[in-house]
N, C-alpha and C. Protein backbone atom coordinates (compact mmCIF):
# COMPACT_ATOMS: atom_id res chain seq x y z
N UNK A 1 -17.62 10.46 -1.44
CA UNK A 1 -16.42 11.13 -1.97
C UNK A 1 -15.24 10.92 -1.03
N UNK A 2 -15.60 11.01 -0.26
CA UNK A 2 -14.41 10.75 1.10
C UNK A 2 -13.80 9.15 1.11
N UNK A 3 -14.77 8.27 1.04
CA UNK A 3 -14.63 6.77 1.39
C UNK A 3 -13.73 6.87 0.14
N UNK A 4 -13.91 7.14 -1.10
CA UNK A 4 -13.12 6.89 -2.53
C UNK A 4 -11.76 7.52 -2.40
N UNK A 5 -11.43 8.92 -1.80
CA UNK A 5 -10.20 9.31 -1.62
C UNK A 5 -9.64 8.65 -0.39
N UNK A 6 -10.53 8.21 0.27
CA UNK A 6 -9.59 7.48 1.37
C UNK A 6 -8.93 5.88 0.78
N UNK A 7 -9.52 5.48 -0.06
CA UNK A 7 -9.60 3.81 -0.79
C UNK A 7 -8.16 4.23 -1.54
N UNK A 8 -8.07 5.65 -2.58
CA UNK A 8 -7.02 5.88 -3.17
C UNK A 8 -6.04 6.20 -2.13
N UNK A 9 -5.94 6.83 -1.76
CA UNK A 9 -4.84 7.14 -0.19
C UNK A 9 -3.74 5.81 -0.14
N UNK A 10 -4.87 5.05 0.30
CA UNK A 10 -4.31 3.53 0.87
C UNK A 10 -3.74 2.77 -0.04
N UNK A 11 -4.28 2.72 -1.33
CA UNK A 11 -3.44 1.82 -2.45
C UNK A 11 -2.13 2.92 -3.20
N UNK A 12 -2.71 3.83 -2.89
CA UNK A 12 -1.17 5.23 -3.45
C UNK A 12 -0.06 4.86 -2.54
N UNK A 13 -0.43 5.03 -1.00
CA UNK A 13 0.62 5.00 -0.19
C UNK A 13 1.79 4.32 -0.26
N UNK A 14 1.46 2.53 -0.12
CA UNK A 14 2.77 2.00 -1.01
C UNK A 14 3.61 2.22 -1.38
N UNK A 15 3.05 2.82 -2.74
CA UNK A 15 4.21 2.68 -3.77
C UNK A 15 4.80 4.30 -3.40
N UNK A 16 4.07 5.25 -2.96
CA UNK A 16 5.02 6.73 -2.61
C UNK A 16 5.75 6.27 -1.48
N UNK A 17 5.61 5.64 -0.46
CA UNK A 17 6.41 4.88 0.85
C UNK A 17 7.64 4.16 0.20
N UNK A 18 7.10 3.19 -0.96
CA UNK A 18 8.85 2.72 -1.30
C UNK A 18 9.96 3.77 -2.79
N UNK A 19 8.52 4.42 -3.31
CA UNK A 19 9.68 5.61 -4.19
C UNK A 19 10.48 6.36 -3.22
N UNK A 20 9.98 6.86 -2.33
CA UNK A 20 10.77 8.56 -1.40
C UNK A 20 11.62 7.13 -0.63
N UNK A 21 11.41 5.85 -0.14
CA UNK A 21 12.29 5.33 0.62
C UNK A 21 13.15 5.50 -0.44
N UNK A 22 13.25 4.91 -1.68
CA UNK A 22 14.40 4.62 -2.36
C UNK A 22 15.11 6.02 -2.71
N UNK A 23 14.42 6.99 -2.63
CA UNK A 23 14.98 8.47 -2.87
C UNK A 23 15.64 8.98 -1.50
N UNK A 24 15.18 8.99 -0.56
CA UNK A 24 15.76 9.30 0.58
C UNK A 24 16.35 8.37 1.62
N UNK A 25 15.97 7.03 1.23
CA UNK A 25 16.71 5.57 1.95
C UNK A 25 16.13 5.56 3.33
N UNK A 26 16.68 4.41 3.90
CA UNK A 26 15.89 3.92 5.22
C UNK A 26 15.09 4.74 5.94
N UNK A 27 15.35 5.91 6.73
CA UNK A 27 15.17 6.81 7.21
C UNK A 27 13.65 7.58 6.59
N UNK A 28 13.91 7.28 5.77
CA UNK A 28 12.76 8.01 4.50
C UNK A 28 11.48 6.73 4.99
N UNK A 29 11.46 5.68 4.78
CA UNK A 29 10.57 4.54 5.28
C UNK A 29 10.20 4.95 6.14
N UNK A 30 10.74 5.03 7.10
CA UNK A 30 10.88 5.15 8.75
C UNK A 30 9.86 6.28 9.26
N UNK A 31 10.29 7.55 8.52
CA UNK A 31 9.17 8.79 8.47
C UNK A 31 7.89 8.84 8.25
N UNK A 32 7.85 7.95 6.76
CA UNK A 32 6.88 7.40 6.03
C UNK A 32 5.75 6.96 6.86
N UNK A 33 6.67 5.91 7.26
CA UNK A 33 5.72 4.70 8.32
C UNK A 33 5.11 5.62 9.43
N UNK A 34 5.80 6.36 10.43
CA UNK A 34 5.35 6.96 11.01
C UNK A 34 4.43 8.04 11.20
N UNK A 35 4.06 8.66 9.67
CA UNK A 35 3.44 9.55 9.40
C UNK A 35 2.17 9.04 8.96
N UNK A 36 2.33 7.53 8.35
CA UNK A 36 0.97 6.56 8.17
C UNK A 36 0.19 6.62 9.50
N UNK A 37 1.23 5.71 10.60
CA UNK A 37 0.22 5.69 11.26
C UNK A 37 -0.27 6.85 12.09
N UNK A 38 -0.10 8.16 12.08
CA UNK A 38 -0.65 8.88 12.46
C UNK A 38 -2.00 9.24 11.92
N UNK A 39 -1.77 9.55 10.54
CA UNK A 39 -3.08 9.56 9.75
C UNK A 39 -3.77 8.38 9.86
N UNK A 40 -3.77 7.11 10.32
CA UNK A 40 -4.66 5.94 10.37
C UNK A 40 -4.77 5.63 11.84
């Protein structure tokens, strides 16, 4: 159950990383990114 929400996580992330970029702009990426690699 875990391995499957982690598999979705990773292919979700993407595309929520470039919607909120385009909603909140560069800065928004930037957070994004940084908040990835914390969780990874």
């Amino acid at each position: 159950m875990q391995a499957k929400a982690h598999v979705l996580l990773v292919r979700l992330l993407p595309k929520l990383v470039r919607a909120t970029g385009a909603v909140r702009g560069e800065i928004g990426v930037g957070v994004d990114r940084v908040a990835m690699d914390e969780l990874l």
